[in-house]
Protein backbone atom coordinates (compact mmCIF):
# COMPACT_ATOMS: atom_id res chain seq x y z
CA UNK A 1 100.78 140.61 -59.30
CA UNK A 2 101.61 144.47 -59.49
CA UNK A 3 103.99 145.28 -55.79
CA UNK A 4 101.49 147.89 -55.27
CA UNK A 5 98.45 145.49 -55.44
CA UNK A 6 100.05 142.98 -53.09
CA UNK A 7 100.94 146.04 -50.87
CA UNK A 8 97.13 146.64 -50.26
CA UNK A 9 96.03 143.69 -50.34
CA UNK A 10 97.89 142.76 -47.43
CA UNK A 11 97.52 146.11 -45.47
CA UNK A 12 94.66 144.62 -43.44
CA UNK A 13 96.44 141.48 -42.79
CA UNK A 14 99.54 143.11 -41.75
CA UNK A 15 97.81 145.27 -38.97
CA UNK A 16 96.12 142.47 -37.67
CA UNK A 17 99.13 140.21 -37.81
CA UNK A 18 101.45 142.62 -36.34
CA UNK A 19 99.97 143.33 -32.86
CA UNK A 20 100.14 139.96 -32.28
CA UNK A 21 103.82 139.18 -32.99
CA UNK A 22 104.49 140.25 -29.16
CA UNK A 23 102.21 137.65 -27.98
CA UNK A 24 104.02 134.68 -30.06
CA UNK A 25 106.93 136.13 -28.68
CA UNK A 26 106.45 135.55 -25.18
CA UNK A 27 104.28 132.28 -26.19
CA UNK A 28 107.66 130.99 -27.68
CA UNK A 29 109.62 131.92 -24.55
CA UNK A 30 107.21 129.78 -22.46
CA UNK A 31 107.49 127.40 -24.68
CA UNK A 32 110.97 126.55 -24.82
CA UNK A 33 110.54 126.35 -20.85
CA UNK A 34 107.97 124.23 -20.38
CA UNK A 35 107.77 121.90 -23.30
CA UNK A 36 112.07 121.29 -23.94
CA UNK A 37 113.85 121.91 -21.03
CA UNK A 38 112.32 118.31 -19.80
CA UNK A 39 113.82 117.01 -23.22
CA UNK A 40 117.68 116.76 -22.39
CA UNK A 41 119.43 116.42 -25.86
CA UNK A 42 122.91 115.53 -24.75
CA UNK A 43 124.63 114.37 -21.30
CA UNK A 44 127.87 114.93 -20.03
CA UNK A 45 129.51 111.94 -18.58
CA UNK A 46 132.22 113.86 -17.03
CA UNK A 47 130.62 116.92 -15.07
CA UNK A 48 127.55 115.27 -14.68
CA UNK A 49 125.80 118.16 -16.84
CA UNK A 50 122.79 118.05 -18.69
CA UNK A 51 122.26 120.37 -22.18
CA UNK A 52 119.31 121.55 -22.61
CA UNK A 53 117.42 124.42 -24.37
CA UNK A 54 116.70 127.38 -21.88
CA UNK A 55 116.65 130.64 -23.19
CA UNK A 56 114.30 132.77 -25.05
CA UNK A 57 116.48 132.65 -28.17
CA UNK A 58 117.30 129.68 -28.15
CA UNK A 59 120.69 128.79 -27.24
CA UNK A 60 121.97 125.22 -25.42
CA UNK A 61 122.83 126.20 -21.67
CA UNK A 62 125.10 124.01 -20.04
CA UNK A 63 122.99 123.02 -16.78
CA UNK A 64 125.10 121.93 -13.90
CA UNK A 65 123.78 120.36 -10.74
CA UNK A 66 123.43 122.30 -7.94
CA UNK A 67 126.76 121.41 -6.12
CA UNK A 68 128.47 123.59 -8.87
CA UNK A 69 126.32 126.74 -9.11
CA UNK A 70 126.61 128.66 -6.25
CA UNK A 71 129.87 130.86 -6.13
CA UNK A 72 129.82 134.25 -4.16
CA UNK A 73 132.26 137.35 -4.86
CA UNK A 74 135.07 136.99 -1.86
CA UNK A 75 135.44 140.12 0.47
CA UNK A 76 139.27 140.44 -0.65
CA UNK A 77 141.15 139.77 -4.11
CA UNK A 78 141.29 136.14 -4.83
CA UNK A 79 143.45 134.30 -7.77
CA UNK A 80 141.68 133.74 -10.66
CA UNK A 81 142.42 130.00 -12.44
CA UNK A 82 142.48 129.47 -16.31
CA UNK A 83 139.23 131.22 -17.94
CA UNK A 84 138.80 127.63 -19.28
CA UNK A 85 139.60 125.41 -16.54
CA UNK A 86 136.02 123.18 -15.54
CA UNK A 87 136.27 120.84 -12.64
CA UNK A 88 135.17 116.95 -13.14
CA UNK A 89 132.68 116.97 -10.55
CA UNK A 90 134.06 117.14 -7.20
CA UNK A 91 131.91 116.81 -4.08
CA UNK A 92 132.39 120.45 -3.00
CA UNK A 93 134.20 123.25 -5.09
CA UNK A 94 137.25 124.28 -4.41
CA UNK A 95 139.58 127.32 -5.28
CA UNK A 96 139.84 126.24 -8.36
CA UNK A 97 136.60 123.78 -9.23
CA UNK A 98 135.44 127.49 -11.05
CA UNK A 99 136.72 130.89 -11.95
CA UNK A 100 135.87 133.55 -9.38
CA UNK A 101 134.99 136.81 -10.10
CA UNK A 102 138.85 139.18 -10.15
CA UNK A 103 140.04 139.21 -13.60
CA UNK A 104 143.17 137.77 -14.12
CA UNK A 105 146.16 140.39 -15.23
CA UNK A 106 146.52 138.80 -18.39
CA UNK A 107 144.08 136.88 -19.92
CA UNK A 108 144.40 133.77 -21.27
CA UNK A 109 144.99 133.88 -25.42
CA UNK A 110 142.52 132.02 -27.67
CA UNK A 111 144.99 129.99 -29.95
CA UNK A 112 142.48 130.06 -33.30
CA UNK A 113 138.34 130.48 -33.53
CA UNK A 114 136.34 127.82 -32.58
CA UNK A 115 132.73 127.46 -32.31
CA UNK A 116 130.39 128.07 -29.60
CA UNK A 117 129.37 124.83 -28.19
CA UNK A 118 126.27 123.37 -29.39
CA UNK A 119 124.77 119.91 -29.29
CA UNK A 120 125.13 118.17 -32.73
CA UNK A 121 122.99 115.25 -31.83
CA UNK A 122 119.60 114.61 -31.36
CA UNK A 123 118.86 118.10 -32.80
CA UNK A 124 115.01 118.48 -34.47
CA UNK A 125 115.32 118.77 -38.14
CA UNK A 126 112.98 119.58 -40.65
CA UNK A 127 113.07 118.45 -44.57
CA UNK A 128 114.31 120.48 -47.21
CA UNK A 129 111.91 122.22 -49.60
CA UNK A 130 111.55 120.65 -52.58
CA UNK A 131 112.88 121.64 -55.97
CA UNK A 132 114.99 124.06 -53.92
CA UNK A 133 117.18 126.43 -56.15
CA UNK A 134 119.76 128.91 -54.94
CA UNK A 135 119.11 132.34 -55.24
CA UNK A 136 121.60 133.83 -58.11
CA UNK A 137 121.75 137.21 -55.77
CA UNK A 138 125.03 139.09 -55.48
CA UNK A 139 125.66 141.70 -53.15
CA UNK A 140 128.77 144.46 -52.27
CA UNK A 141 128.11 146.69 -49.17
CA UNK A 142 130.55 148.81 -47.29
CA UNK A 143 131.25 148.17 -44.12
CA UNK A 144 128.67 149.72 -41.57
CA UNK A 145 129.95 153.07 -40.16
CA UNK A 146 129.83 151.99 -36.11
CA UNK A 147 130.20 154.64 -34.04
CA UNK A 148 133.47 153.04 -32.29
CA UNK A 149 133.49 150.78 -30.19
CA UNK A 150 129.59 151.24 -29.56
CA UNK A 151 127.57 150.24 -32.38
CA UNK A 152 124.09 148.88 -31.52
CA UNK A 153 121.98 148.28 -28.76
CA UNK A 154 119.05 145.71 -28.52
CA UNK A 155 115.78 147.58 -28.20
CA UNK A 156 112.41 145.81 -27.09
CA UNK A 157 109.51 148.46 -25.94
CA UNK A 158 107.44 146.53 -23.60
CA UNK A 159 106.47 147.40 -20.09
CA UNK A 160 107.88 144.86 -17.28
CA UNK A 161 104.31 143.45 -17.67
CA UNK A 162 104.77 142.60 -21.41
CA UNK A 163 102.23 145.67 -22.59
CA UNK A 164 103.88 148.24 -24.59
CA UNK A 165 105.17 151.12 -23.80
CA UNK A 166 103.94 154.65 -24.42
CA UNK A 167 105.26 156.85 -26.89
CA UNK A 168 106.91 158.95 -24.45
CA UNK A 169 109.27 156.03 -22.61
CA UNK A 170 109.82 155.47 -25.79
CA UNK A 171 111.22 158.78 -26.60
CA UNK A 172 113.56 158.86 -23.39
CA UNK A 173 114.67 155.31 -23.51
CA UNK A 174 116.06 156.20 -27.39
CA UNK A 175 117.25 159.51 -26.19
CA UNK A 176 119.25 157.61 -23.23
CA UNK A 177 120.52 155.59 -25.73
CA UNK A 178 122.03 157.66 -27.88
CA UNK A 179 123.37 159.57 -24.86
CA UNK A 180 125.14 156.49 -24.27
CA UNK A 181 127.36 156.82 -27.28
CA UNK A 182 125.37 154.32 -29.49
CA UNK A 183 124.29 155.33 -33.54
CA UNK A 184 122.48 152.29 -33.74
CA UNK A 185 119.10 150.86 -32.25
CA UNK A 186 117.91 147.01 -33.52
CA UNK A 187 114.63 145.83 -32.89
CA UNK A 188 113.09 142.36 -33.37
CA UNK A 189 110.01 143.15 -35.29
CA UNK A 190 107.12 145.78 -36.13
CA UNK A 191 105.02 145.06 -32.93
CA UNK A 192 103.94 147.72 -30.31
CA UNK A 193 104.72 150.87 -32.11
CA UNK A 194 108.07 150.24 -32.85
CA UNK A 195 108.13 151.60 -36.18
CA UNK A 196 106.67 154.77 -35.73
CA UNK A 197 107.29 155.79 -32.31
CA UNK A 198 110.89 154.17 -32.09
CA UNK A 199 111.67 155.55 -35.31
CA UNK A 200 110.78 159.02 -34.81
CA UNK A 201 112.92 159.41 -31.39
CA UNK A 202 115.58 157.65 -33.51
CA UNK A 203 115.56 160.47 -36.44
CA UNK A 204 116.01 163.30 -33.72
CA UNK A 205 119.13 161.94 -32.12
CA UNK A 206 120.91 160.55 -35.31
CA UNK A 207 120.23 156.78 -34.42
CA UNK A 208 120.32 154.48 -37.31
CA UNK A 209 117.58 151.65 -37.22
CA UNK A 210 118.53 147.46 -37.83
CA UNK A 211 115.14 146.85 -38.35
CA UNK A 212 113.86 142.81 -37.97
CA UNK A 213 111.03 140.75 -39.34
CA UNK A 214 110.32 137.75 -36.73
CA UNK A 215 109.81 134.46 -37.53
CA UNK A 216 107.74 132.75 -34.75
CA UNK A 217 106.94 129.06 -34.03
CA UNK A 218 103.93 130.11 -36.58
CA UNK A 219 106.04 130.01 -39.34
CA UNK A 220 107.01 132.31 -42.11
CA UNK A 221 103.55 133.02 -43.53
CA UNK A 222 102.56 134.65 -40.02
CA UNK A 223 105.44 137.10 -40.57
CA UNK A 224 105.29 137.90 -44.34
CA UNK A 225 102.98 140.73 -42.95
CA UNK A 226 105.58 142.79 -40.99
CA UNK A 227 107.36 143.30 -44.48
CA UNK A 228 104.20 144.81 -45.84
CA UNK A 229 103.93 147.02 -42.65
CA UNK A 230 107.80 147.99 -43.00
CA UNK A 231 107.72 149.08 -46.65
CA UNK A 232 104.18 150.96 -46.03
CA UNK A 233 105.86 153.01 -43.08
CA UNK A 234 109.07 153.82 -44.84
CA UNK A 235 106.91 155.06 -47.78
CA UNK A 236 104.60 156.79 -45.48
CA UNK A 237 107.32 159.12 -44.05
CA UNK A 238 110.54 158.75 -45.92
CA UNK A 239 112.28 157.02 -43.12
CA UNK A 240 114.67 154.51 -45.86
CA UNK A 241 117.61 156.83 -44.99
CA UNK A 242 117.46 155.58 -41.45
CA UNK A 243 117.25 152.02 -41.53
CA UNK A 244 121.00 150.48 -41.92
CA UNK A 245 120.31 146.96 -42.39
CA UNK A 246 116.72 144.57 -41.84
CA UNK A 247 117.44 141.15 -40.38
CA UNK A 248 114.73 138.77 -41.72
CA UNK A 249 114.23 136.34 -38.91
CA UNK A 250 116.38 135.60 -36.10
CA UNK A 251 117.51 132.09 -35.04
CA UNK A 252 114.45 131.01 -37.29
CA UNK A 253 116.28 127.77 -38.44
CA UNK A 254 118.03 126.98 -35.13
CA UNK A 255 114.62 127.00 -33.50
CA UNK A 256 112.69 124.80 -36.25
CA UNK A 257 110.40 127.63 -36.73
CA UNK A 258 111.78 127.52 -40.73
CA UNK A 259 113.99 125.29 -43.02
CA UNK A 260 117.02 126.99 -44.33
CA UNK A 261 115.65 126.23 -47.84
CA UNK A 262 112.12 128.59 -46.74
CA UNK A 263 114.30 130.91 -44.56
CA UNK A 264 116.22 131.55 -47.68
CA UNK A 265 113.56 132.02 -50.19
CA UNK A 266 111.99 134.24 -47.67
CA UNK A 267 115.16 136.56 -47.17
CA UNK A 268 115.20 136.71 -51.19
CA UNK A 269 111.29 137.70 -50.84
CA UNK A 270 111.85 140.63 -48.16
CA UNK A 271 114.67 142.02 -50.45
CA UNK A 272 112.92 142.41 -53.40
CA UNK A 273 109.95 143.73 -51.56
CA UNK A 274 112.19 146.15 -49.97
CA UNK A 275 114.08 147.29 -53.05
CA UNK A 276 110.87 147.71 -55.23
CA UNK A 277 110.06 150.08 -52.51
CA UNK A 278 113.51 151.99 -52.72
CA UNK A 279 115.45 150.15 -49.79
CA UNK A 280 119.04 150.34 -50.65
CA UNK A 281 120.39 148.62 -47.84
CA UNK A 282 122.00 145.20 -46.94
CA UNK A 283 119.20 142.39 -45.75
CA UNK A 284 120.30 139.42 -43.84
CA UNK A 285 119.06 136.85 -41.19
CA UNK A 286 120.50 136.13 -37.84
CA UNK A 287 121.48 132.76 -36.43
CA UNK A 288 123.97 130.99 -34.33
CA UNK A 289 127.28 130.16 -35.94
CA UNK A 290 127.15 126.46 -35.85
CA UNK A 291 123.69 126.74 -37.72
CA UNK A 292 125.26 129.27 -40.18
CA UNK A 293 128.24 126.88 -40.79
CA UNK A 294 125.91 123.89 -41.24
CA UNK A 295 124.06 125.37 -43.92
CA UNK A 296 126.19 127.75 -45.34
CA UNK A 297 125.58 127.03 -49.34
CA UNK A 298 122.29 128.13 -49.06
CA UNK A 299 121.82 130.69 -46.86
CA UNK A 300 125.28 132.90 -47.42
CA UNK A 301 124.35 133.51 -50.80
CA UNK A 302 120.90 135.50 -50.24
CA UNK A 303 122.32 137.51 -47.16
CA UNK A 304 124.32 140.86 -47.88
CA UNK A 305 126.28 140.52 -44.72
CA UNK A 306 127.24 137.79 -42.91
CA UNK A 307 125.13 137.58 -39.05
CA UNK A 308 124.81 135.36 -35.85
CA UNK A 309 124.20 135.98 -32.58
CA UNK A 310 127.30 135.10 -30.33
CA UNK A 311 126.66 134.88 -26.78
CA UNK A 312 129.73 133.73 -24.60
CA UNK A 313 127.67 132.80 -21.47
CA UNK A 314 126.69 130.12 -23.52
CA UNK A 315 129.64 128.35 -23.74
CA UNK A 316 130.54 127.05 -20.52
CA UNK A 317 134.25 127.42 -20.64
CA UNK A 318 134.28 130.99 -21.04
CA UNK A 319 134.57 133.23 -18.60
CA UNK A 320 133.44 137.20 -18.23
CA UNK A 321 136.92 138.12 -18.28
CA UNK A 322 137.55 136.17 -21.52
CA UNK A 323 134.22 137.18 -23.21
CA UNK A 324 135.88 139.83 -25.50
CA UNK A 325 138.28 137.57 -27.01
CA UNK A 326 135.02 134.57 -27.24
CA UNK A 327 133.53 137.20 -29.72
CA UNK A 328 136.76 138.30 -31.83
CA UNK A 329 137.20 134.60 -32.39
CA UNK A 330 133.51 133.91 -33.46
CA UNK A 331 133.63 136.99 -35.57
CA UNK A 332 136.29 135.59 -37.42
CA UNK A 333 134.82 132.48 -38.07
CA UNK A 334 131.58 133.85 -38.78
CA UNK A 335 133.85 136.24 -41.87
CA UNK A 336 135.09 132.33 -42.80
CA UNK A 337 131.90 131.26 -43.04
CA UNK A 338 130.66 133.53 -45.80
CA UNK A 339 133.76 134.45 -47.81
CA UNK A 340 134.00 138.04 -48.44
CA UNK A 341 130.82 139.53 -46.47
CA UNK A 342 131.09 141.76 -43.58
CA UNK A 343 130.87 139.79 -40.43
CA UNK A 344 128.55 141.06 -37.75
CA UNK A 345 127.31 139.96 -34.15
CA UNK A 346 123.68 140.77 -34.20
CA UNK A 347 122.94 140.36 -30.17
CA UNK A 348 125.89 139.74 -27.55
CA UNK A 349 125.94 140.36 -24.08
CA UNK A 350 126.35 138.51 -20.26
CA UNK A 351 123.52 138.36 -17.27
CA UNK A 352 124.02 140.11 -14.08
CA UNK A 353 122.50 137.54 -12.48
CA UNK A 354 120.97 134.15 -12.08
CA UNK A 355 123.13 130.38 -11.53
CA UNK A 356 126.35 129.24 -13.04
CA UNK A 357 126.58 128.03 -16.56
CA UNK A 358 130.08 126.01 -16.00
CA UNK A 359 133.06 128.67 -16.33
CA UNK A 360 130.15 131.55 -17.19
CA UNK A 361 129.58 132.78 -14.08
CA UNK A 362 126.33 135.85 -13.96
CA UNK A 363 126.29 138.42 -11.48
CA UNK A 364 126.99 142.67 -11.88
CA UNK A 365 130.61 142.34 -11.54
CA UNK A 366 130.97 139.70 -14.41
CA UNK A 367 128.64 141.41 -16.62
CA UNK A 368 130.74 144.87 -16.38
CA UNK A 369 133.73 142.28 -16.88
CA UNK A 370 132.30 140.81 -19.76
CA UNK A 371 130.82 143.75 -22.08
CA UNK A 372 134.04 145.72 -21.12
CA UNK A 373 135.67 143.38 -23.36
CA UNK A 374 133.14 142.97 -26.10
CA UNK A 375 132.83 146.49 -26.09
CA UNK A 376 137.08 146.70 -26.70
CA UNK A 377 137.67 144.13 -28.57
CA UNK A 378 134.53 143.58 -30.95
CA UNK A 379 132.31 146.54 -30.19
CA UNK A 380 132.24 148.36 -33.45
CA UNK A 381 130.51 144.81 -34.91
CA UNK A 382 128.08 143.99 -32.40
CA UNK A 383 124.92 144.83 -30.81
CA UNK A 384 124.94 144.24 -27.00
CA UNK A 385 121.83 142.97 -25.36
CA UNK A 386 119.88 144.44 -24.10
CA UNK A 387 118.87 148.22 -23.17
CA UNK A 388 117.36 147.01 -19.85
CA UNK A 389 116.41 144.30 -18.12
CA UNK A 390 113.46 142.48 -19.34
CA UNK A 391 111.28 141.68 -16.63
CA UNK A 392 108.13 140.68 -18.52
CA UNK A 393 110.41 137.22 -19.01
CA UNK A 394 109.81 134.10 -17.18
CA UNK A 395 113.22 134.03 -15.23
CA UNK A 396 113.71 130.83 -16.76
CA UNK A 397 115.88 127.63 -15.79
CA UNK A 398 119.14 129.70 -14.63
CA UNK A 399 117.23 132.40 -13.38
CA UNK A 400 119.28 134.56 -16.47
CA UNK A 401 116.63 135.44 -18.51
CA UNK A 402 115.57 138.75 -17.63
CA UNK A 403 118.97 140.75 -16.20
CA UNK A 404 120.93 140.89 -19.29
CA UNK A 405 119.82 144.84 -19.58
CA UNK A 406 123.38 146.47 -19.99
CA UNK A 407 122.88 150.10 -20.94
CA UNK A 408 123.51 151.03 -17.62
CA UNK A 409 127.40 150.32 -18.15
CA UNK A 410 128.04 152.65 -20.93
CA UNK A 411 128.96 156.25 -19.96
């Protein structure tokens, strides 16, 4: 079939499909609350700590009891112990059962890159696609021109009810954004206006666009429609020049919404739909680095750059403080993983508030602490999340789910 015949007809199905990728996205949040946080998938015999899924995308949270979580900012300046130090499971804590919140003077050096901690049993799995064959694409892209140590910032444009926002807060919230010092804006998919409306504030302050194609819990076919609707607005107004990179699912394999084997064959789809259209740029999916590692043969080869999402809160011995180095570390691995792609952290960040998740400790303090040093360190290669708070989110089972908004730290 002729690209232009397939464009129309799916033009109907894509509008349809589209408005409704908003909905499965809160539907999936719920979800992962309500069905899987009752399913633990690993126990930890020496904290007493339970791992379970808890966030909206997806990543294992380390949940302590109760004894552990409650730790309040002292009125003077405390000691801070080892950003990796984790008590057994005393009674009450003590001084130094967790890190407070005063940054040490010199944080503690990571000796080499390690992994953020996920569990590796127990995990669902899906079977691979039959007749599988690896994708023969090559790719060679320059490295993306950050604008310093700000690159990106996560962009959603719902209303704290979960409708969408008007074109107008659309307009100022990408206008405060590139006030802020940011040339890049990623969103997670075509819903709500995003393309036009987003894209149009974008052009007039100089904001580059990582565009995304979401992969719900309905699978890939649901979403082959927002790559219709991308390639029809880009050839509508001429907006290629704009987009600097189009993530094709995010955490798709991690949360069994896809196989690697279909998320693969999809990426390869969206490219050549995007190139037959005049796309130039590099295409690529986002998941966590232990899921990239695991299947790295197949899915390295049909992404142009190499992308996960690398949240240090998530790792319970990491600290705010230390949160910087976390995502040098996992940046390096993640340039390991794929062998000679660029290496870059697709959604990063730390909650202002909500309960303890071991040595990640939430809360306004820790969160300046924390994005400080992403923003030093590893800012030029990641995207932090998110522009503001997202209170259309259930507050989920740390009460961290909707205060990791963040623009408000950048100058």
């Amino acid at each position: 079939m002729k690209f232009s015949s397939y464009l129309s007809a799916s033009a109907i199905l894509a509008f349809s499909v589209a408005s409704n990728v908003h909905m499965n996205h809160e539907k999936l949040h719920h979800k992962r609350h309500e069905a899987l946080f009752d399913k633990p998938v690993l126990q930890g015999s020496a904290c007493e700590c339970t791992t379970s899924w808890s966030t909206f995308y997806g990543e294992p949270t380390l949940i302590q009891p109760a004894k552990y979580r409650s730790m309040t900012a002292p009125s003077s300046s405390p000691t801070q112990t080892s950003a990796h130090q984790i008590t057994d499971s005393p009674e009450t804590p003590t001084s130094s059962a967790l890190p407070v919140d005063i940054a040490p003077a010199h944080p503690p050096k990571l000796a080499a890159p390690f992994e953020q901690d996920h569990p590796k049993a127990d995990e669902p799995t899906l079977p691979a696609v039959a007749e599988f064959k690896k994708p023969s694409h090559k790719s060679s892209f320059s490295p993306i021109n950050s604008s310093g140590s700000q690159w990106a910032m996560t962009y959603s444009p719902y209303t704290p009810s979960g409708g969408c926002k008007p074109s107008s807060e659309i307009a100022a919230d990408v206008a405060a954004v590139a006030a802020k010092g940011f040339s890049s804006l990623r969103l997670y998919s075509t819903d709500c206006n995003g393309l036009s409306a987003v894209a149009t504030a974008a052009q007039s302050h100089n904001l580059n666009l990582i565009l995304g194609v979401y992969i719900s819990d309905d699978g890939i076919s649901a979403a082959r429609p927002q790559i219709q609707e991308i390639v029809a607005w880009a050839n509508k107004n001429s907006q290629w020049k704009g987009v600097e990179m189009i993530v094709v699912g995010n955490e798709a394999v991690f949360n069994n919404f896809a196989s690697a084997e279909e998320l693969a064959s999809f990426v390869s789809e969206a490219r050549s739909a995007f190139q037959s259209a005049g796309y130039e740029g590099p295409v690529t999916t986002s998941e966590t680095i232990r899921m990239l590692k695991q299947h790295a043969d197949v899915l390295c080869p049909v992404c142009d750059i190499a992308a996960a999402n690398i949240h240090p809160f998530f790792n319970g011995k990491v600290t705010a403080s230390g949160a910087g180095e976390f995502v040098a570390s996992q940046l390096e691995l993640l340039s390991s993983i794929c062998p000679g792609k660029e290496a870059y952290n697709l959604e990063t960040g730390w909650p202002s508030k909500g309960s303890a998740n071991g040595a990640a400790i939430p809360g306004s303090w820790e969160q300046r602490a924390a994005v400080e040093g992403i923003r030093k360190i590893a800012g030029g290669k990641s995207v932090f999340f998110s522009f503001v708070d997202d209170e259309w989110k259930d507050e989920g089972d740390l009460g961290v789910e909707r205060s990791w908004g963040c623009s408000q730290l950048f100058d």
